[in-house]
C-alpha atoms as a PDB file:
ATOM      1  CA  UNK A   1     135.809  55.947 151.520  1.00  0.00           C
ATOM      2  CA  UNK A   2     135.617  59.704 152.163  1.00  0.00           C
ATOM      3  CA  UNK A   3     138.060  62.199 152.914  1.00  0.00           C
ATOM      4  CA  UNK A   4     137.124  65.225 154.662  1.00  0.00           C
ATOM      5  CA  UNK A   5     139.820  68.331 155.279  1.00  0.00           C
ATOM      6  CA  UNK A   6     141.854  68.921 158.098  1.00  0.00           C
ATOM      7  CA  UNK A   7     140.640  71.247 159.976  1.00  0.00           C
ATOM      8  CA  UNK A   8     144.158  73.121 159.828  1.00  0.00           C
ATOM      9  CA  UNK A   9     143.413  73.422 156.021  1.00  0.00           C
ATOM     10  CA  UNK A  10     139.651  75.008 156.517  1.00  0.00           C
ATOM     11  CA  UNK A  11     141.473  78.600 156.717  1.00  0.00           C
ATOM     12  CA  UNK A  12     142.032  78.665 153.170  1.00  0.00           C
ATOM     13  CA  UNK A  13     138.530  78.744 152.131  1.00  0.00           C
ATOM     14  CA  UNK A  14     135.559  80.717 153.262  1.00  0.00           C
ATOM     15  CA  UNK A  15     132.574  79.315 154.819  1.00  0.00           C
ATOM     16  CA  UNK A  16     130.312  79.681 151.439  1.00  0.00           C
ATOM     17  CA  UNK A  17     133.146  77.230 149.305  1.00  0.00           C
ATOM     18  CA  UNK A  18     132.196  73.616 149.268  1.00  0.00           C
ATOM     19  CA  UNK A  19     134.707  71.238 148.381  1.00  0.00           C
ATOM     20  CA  UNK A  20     133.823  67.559 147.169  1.00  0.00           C
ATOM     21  CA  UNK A  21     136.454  64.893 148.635  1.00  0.00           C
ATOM     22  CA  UNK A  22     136.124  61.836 147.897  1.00  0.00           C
ATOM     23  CA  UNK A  23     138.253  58.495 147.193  1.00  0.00           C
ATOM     24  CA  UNK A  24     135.614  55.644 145.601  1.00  0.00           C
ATOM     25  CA  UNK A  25     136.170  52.764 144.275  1.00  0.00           C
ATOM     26  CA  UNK A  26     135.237  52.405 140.544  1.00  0.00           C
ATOM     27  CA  UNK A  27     136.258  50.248 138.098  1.00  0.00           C
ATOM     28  CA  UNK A  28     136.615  50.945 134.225  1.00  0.00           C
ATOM     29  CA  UNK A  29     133.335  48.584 134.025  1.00  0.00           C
ATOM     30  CA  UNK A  30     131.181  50.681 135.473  1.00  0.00           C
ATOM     31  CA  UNK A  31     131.576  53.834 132.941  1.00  0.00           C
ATOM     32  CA  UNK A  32     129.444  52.283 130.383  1.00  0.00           C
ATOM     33  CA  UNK A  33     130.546  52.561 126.913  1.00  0.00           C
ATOM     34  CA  UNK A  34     133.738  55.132 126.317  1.00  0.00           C
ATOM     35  CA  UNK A  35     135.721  52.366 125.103  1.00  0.00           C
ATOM     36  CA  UNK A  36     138.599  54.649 123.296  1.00  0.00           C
ATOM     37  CA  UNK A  37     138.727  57.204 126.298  1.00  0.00           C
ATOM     38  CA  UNK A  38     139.033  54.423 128.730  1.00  0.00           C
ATOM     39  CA  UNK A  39     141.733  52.549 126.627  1.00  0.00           C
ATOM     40  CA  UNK A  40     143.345  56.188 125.960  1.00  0.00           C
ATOM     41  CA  UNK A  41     143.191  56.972 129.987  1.00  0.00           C
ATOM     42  CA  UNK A  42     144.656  53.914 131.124  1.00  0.00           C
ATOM     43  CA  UNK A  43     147.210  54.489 128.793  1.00  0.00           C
ATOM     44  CA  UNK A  44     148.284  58.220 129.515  1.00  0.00           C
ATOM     45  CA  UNK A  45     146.850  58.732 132.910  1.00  0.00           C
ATOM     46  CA  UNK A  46     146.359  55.734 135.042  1.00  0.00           C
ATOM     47  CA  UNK A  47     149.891  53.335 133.940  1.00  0.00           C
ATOM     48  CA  UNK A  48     152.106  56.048 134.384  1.00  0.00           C
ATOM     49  CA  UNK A  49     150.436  57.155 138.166  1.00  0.00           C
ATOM     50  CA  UNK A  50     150.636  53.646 139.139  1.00  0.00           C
ATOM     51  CA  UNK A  51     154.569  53.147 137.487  1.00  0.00           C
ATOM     52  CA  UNK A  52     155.894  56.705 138.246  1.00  0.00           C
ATOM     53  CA  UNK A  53     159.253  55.004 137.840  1.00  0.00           C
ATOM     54  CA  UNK A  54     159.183  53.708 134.352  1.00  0.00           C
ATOM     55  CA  UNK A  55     157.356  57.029 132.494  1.00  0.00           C
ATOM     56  CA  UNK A  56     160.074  59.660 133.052  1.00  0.00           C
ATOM     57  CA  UNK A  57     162.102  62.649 131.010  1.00  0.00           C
ATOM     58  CA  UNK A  58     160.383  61.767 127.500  1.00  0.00           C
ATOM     59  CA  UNK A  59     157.886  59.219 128.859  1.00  0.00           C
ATOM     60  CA  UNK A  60     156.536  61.631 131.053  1.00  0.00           C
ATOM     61  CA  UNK A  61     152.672  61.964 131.128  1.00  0.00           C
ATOM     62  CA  UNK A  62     150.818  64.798 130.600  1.00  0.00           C
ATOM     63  CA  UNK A  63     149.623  66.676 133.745  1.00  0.00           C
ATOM     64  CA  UNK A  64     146.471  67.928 132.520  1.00  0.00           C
ATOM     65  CA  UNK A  65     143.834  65.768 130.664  1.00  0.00           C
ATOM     66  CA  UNK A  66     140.965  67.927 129.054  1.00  0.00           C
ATOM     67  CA  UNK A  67     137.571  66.062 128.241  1.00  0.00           C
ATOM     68  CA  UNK A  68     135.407  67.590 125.836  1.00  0.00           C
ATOM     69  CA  UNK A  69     132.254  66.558 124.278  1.00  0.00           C
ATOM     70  CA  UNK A  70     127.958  66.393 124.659  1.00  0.00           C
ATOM     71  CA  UNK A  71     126.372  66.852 128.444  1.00  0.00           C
ATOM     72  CA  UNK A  72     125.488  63.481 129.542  1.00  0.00           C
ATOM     73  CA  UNK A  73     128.554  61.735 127.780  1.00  0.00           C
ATOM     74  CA  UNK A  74     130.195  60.461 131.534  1.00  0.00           C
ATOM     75  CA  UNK A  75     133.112  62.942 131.508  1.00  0.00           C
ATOM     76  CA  UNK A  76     132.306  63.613 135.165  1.00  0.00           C
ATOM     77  CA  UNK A  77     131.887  59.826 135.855  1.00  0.00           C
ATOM     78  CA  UNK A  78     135.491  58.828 133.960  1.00  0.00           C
ATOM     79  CA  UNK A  79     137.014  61.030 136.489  1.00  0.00           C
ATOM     80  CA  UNK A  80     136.389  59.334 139.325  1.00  0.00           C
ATOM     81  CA  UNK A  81     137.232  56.534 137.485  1.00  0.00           C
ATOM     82  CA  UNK A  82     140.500  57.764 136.879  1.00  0.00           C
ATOM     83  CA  UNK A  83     140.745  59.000 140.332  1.00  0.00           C
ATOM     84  CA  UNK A  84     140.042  55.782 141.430  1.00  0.00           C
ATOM     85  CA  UNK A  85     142.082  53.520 139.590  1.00  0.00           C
ATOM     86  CA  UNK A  86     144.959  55.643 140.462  1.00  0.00           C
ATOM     87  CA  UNK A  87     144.309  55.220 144.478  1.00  0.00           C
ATOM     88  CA  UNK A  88     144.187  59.113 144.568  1.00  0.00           C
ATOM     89  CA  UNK A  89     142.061  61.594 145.958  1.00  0.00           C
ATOM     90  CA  UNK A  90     139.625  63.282 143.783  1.00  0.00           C
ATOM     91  CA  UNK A  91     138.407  67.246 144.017  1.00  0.00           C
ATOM     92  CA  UNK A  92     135.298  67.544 142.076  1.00  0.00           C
ATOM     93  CA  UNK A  93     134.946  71.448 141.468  1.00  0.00           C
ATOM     94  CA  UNK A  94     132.782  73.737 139.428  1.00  0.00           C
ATOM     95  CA  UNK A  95     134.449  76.212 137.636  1.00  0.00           C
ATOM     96  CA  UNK A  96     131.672  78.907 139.020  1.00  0.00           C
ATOM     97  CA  UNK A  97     132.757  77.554 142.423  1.00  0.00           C
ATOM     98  CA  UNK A  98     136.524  79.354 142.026  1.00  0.00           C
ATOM     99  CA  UNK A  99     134.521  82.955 141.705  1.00  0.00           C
ATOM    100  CA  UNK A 100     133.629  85.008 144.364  1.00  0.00           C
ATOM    101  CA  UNK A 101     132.473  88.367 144.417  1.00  0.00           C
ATOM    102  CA  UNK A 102     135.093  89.800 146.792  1.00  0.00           C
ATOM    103  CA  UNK A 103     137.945  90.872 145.175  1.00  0.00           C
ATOM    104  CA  UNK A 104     141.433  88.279 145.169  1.00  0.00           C
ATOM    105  CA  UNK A 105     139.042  86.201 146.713  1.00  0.00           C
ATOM    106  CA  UNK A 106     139.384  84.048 143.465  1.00  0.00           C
ATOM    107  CA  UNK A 107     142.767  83.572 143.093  1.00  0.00           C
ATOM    108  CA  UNK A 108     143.117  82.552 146.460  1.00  0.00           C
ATOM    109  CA  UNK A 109     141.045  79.486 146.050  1.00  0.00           C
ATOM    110  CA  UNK A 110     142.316  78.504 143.214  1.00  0.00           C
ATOM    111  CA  UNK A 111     146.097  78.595 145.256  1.00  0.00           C
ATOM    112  CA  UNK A 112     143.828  76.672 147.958  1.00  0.00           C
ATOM    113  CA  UNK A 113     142.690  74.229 145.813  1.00  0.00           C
ATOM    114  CA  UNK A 114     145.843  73.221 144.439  1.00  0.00           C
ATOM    115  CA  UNK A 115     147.899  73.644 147.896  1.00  0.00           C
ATOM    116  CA  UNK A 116     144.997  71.103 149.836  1.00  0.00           C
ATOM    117  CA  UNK A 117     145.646  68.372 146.385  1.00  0.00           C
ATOM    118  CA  UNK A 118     149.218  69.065 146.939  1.00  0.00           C
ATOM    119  CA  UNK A 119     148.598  67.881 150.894  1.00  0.00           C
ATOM    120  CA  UNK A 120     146.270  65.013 149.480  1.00  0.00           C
ATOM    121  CA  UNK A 121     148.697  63.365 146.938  1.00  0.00           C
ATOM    122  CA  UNK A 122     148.138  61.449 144.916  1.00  0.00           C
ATOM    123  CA  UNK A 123     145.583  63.659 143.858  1.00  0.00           C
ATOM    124  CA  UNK A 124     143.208  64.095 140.972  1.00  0.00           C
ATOM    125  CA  UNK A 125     141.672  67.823 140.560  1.00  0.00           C
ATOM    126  CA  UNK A 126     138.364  67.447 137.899  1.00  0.00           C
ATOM    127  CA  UNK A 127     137.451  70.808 137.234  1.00  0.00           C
ATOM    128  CA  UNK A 128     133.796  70.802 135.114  1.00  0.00           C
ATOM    129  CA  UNK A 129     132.876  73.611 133.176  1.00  0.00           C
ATOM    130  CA  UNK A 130     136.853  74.973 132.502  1.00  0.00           C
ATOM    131  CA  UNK A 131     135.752  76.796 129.343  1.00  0.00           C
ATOM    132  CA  UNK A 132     134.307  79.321 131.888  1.00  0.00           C
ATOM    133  CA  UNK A 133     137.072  79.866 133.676  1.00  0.00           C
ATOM    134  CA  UNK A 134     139.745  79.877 130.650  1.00  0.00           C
ATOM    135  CA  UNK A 135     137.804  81.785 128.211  1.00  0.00           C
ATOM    136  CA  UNK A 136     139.448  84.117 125.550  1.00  0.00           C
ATOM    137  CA  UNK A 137     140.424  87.221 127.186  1.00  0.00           C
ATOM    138  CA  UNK A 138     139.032  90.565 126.113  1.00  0.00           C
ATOM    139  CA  UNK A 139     138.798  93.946 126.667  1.00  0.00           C
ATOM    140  CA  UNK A 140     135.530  93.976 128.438  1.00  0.00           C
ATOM    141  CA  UNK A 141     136.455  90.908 130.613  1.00  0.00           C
ATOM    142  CA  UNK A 142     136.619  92.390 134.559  1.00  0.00           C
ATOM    143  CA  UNK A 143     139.830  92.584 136.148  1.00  0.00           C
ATOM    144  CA  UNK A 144     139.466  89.845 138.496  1.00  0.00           C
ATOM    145  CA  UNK A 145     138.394  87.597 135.901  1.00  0.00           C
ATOM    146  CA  UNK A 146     141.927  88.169 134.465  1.00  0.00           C
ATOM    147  CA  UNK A 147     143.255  87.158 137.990  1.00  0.00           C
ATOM    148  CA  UNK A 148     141.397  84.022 138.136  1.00  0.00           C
ATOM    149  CA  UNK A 149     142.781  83.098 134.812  1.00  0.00           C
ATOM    150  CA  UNK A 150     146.147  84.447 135.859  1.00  0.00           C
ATOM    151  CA  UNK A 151     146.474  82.204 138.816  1.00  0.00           C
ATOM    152  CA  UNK A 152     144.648  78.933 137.316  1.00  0.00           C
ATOM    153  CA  UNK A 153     147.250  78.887 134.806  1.00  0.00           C
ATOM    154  CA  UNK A 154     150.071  79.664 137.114  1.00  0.00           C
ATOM    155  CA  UNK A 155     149.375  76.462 138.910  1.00  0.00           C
ATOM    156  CA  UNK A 156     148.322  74.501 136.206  1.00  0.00           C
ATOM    157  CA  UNK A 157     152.395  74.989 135.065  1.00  0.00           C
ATOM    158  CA  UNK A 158     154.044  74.541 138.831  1.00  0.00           C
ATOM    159  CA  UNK A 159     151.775  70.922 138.438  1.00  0.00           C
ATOM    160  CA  UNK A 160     153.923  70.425 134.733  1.00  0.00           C
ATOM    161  CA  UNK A 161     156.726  71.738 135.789  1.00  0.00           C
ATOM    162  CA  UNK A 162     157.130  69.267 139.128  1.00  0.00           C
ATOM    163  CA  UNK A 163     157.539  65.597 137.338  1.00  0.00           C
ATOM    164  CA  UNK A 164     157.682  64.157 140.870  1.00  0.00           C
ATOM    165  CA  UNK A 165     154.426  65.251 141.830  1.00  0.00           C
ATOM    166  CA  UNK A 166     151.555  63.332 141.255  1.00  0.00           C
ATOM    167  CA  UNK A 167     148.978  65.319 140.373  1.00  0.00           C
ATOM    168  CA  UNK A 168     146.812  65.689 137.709  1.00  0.00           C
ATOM    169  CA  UNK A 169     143.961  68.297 136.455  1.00  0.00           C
ATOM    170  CA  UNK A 170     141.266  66.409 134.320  1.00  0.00           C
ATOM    171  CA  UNK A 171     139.341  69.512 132.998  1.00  0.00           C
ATOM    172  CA  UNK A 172     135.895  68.886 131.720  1.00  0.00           C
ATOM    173  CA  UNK A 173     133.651  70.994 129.044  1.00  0.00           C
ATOM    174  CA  UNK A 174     130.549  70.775 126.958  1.00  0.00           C
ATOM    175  CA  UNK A 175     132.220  73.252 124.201  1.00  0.00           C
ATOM    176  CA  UNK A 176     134.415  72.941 121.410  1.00  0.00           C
ATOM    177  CA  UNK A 177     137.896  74.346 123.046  1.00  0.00           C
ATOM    178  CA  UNK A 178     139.785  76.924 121.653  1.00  0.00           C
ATOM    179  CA  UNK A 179     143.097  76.737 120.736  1.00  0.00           C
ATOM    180  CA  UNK A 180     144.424  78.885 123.991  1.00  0.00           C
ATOM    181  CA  UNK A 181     142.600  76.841 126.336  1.00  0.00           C
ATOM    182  CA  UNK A 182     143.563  73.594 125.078  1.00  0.00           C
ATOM    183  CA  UNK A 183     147.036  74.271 124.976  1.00  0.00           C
ATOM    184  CA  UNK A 184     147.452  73.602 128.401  1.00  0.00           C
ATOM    185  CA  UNK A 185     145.950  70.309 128.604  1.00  0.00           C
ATOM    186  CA  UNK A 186     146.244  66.539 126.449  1.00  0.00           C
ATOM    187  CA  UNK A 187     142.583  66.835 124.408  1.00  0.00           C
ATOM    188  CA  UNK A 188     140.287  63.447 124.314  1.00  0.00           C
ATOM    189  CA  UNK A 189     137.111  64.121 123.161  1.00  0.00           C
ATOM    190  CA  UNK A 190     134.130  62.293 123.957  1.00  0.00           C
ATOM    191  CA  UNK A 191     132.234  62.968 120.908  1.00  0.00           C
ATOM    192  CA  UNK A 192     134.704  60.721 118.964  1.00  0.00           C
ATOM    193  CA  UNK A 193     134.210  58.528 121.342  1.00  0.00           C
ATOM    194  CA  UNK A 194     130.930  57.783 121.113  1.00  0.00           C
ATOM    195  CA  UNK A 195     130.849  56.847 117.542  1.00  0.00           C
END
Protein backbone atom coordinates (compact mmCIF):
# COMPACT_ATOMS: atom_id res chain seq x y z
CA UNK A 1 0.00 0.00 0.00
CA UNK A 2 1.03 3.56 -0.91
CA UNK A 3 0.63 6.72 0.69
CA UNK A 4 0.65 9.78 -1.24
CA UNK A 5 0.53 13.53 0.57
CA UNK A 6 -2.29 15.54 1.24
CA UNK A 7 -2.57 17.93 -0.91
CA UNK A 8 -2.80 20.53 2.11
CA UNK A 9 0.83 19.35 2.90
CA UNK A 10 2.23 19.93 -0.93
CA UNK A 11 2.94 23.74 0.19
CA UNK A 12 5.84 22.78 2.09
CA UNK A 13 7.86 21.57 -0.69
CA UNK A 14 8.63 22.92 -4.10
CA UNK A 15 7.66 21.36 -7.25
CA UNK A 16 11.43 19.97 -8.02
CA UNK A 17 11.37 17.81 -4.28
CA UNK A 18 10.24 14.27 -4.67
CA UNK A 19 9.24 12.51 -1.73
CA UNK A 20 9.07 8.54 -1.58
CA UNK A 21 5.90 7.32 0.58
CA UNK A 22 5.40 4.22 0.96
CA UNK A 23 3.98 1.55 3.61
CA UNK A 24 5.02 -2.27 2.20
CA UNK A 25 4.81 -5.16 3.60
CA UNK A 26 8.16 -6.97 4.27
CA UNK A 27 9.06 -9.45 6.44
CA UNK A 28 12.56 -9.99 8.20
CA UNK A 29 12.81 -13.08 5.60
CA UNK A 30 13.09 -11.29 2.80
CA UNK A 31 16.42 -9.16 3.76
CA UNK A 32 18.66 -11.98 3.03
CA UNK A 33 21.40 -12.57 5.36
CA UNK A 34 21.95 -9.58 8.17
CA UNK A 35 21.24 -11.94 10.81
CA UNK A 36 22.81 -9.69 13.85
CA UNK A 37 21.23 -6.36 12.45
CA UNK A 38 17.92 -7.99 12.13
CA UNK A 39 18.11 -9.65 15.65
CA UNK A 40 19.65 -6.14 16.92
CA UNK A 41 16.57 -4.15 15.09
CA UNK A 42 13.89 -6.15 16.36
CA UNK A 43 15.32 -5.70 19.53
CA UNK A 44 15.87 -1.80 19.75
CA UNK A 45 13.62 -0.61 17.03
CA UNK A 46 10.73 -2.75 16.13
CA UNK A 47 9.59 -4.33 20.09
CA UNK A 48 9.61 -1.13 21.58
CA UNK A 49 7.34 0.66 18.42
CA UNK A 50 5.02 -2.14 18.67
CA UNK A 51 4.99 -2.07 22.97
CA UNK A 52 5.37 1.75 23.42
CA UNK A 53 3.97 0.99 26.85
CA UNK A 54 6.46 -1.35 28.33
CA UNK A 55 9.97 0.55 26.98
CA UNK A 56 9.70 3.85 28.89
CA UNK A 57 12.03 6.44 31.16
CA UNK A 58 15.23 4.02 31.09
CA UNK A 59 13.81 1.49 28.61
CA UNK A 60 13.33 4.02 26.21
CA UNK A 61 14.62 3.31 22.62
CA UNK A 62 16.81 5.20 20.78
CA UNK A 63 15.25 7.61 18.21
CA UNK A 64 17.80 7.48 15.66
CA UNK A 65 19.35 4.21 14.27
CA UNK A 66 22.51 4.86 12.02
CA UNK A 67 23.52 1.99 9.49
CA UNK A 68 26.89 1.99 8.28
CA UNK A 69 28.80 -0.31 6.16
CA UNK A 70 29.76 -1.49 2.12
CA UNK A 71 27.20 -0.26 -0.87
CA UNK A 72 25.17 -3.19 -1.68
CA UNK A 73 25.00 -4.52 2.03
CA UNK A 74 20.75 -4.00 2.20
CA UNK A 75 20.86 -0.97 4.55
CA UNK A 76 18.25 0.62 2.29
CA UNK A 77 16.25 -2.69 2.12
CA UNK A 78 16.34 -3.25 6.27
CA UNK A 79 14.58 -0.01 6.38
CA UNK A 80 11.65 -0.78 4.91
CA UNK A 81 11.83 -3.69 6.76
CA UNK A 82 11.82 -1.90 9.81
CA UNK A 83 9.28 0.42 8.52
CA UNK A 84 7.26 -2.32 7.86
CA UNK A 85 7.28 -4.42 10.73
CA UNK A 86 6.48 -1.43 12.73
CA UNK A 87 3.07 -0.67 10.61
CA UNK A 88 4.61 2.85 9.96
CA UNK A 89 5.09 4.97 7.16
CA UNK A 90 8.41 5.13 5.58
CA UNK A 91 10.20 8.46 3.88
CA UNK A 92 12.97 7.26 1.77
CA UNK A 93 15.18 10.49 1.19
CA UNK A 94 18.54 11.31 -0.26
CA UNK A 95 20.56 13.41 1.64
CA UNK A 96 21.34 15.56 -1.78
CA UNK A 97 17.53 15.74 -1.96
CA UNK A 98 17.41 18.26 1.39
CA UNK A 99 19.78 20.87 -0.76
CA UNK A 100 18.61 23.36 -2.89
CA UNK A 101 20.29 26.11 -4.39
CA UNK A 102 18.01 28.89 -3.13
CA UNK A 103 18.93 30.10 -0.04
CA UNK A 104 16.79 28.70 3.47
CA UNK A 105 15.37 26.68 0.95
CA UNK A 106 17.18 23.75 2.82
CA UNK A 107 16.24 24.11 6.11
CA UNK A 108 12.83 24.39 5.23
CA UNK A 109 12.59 20.92 3.90
CA UNK A 110 14.22 19.44 6.30
CA UNK A 111 11.32 21.22 8.92
CA UNK A 112 8.93 19.75 6.04
CA UNK A 113 10.14 16.53 6.17
CA UNK A 114 9.92 16.02 9.71
CA UNK A 115 6.47 18.09 10.16
CA UNK A 116 4.69 15.65 7.08
CA UNK A 117 6.34 12.22 9.38
CA UNK A 118 5.02 13.99 12.32
CA UNK A 119 1.35 14.05 10.35
CA UNK A 120 2.13 10.36 9.16
CA UNK A 121 2.88 8.69 12.58
CA UNK A 122 4.01 6.14 13.12
CA UNK A 123 6.62 7.11 10.93
CA UNK A 124 10.02 5.91 9.85
CA UNK A 125 12.37 8.73 8.14
CA UNK A 126 15.55 6.62 6.23
CA UNK A 127 17.77 9.20 5.23
CA UNK A 128 20.73 7.51 2.74
CA UNK A 129 23.83 9.17 2.31
CA UNK A 130 23.70 11.26 6.02
CA UNK A 131 27.50 11.57 6.03
CA UNK A 132 26.80 14.30 3.38
CA UNK A 133 24.61 16.13 5.12
CA UNK A 134 26.37 15.87 8.75
CA UNK A 135 29.85 16.27 7.70
CA UNK A 136 32.56 17.95 9.95
CA UNK A 137 32.11 21.56 9.79
CA UNK A 138 34.82 23.86 8.52
CA UNK A 139 35.79 27.04 7.65
CA UNK A 140 35.31 26.76 3.98
CA UNK A 141 31.91 24.95 4.35
CA UNK A 142 29.08 27.63 2.75
CA UNK A 143 26.78 29.20 5.02
CA UNK A 144 23.77 27.39 4.12
CA UNK A 145 25.42 24.21 4.45
CA UNK A 146 25.77 25.21 8.16
CA UNK A 147 21.92 25.82 8.11
CA UNK A 148 21.11 22.52 6.76
CA UNK A 149 23.15 20.97 9.45
CA UNK A 150 21.74 23.44 11.93
CA UNK A 151 18.19 22.47 11.35
CA UNK A 152 18.72 18.53 10.70
CA UNK A 153 20.04 18.36 14.06
CA UNK A 154 17.48 20.59 15.62
CA UNK A 155 14.86 18.09 14.69
CA UNK A 156 16.72 15.14 15.05
CA UNK A 157 16.61 16.31 19.14
CA UNK A 158 12.68 17.59 19.21
CA UNK A 159 12.27 13.57 17.77
CA UNK A 160 14.57 12.49 21.25
CA UNK A 161 13.31 14.78 23.21
CA UNK A 162 9.31 13.75 22.58
CA UNK A 163 9.23 9.95 24.13
CA UNK A 164 5.57 9.84 23.05
CA UNK A 165 6.22 10.27 19.57
CA UNK A 166 6.84 7.57 17.43
CA UNK A 167 9.21 8.38 15.18
CA UNK A 168 12.33 7.25 14.21
CA UNK A 169 15.37 8.43 11.78
CA UNK A 170 17.28 5.29 10.41
CA UNK A 171 20.28 7.15 8.78
CA UNK A 172 22.21 5.23 6.24
CA UNK A 173 26.07 5.65 4.98
CA UNK A 174 28.75 3.93 3.01
CA UNK A 175 31.59 5.72 5.30
CA UNK A 176 33.17 5.11 8.44
CA UNK A 177 31.23 7.86 10.78
CA UNK A 178 32.88 10.25 12.72
CA UNK A 179 32.55 10.67 16.11
CA UNK A 180 30.21 14.05 15.76
CA UNK A 181 27.94 12.47 13.44
CA UNK A 182 27.40 9.38 15.23
CA UNK A 183 26.67 10.90 18.34
CA UNK A 184 23.33 11.53 17.45
CA UNK A 185 22.29 8.21 16.43
CA UNK A 186 22.52 4.17 18.03
CA UNK A 187 25.54 2.78 15.47
CA UNK A 188 24.97 -0.94 13.85
CA UNK A 189 27.24 -1.56 11.33
CA UNK A 190 26.75 -3.76 8.54
CA UNK A 191 30.24 -4.67 7.93
CA UNK A 192 30.22 -6.67 11.24
CA UNK A 193 27.44 -8.01 10.13
CA UNK A 194 28.37 -9.64 7.33
CA UNK A 195 31.08 -11.69 8.79
Amino acid sequence: MCYTVDPEDIYFFPYSFRLCLSQQDIGWSDVAGLDGAKKALREIVVLPFKRPDMFKGIRAPPKGVLLFGPPGTGKTMIGRCVASQCNATFFNISASSLTSKWVGEGEKLVRALFSIARLKLPSVIFIDEVDSLLSSRSETEHESSRRIKTEFLVQLDGVATNADERLLVLAATNRYVTSKIAIHFYLLSFAESLQ
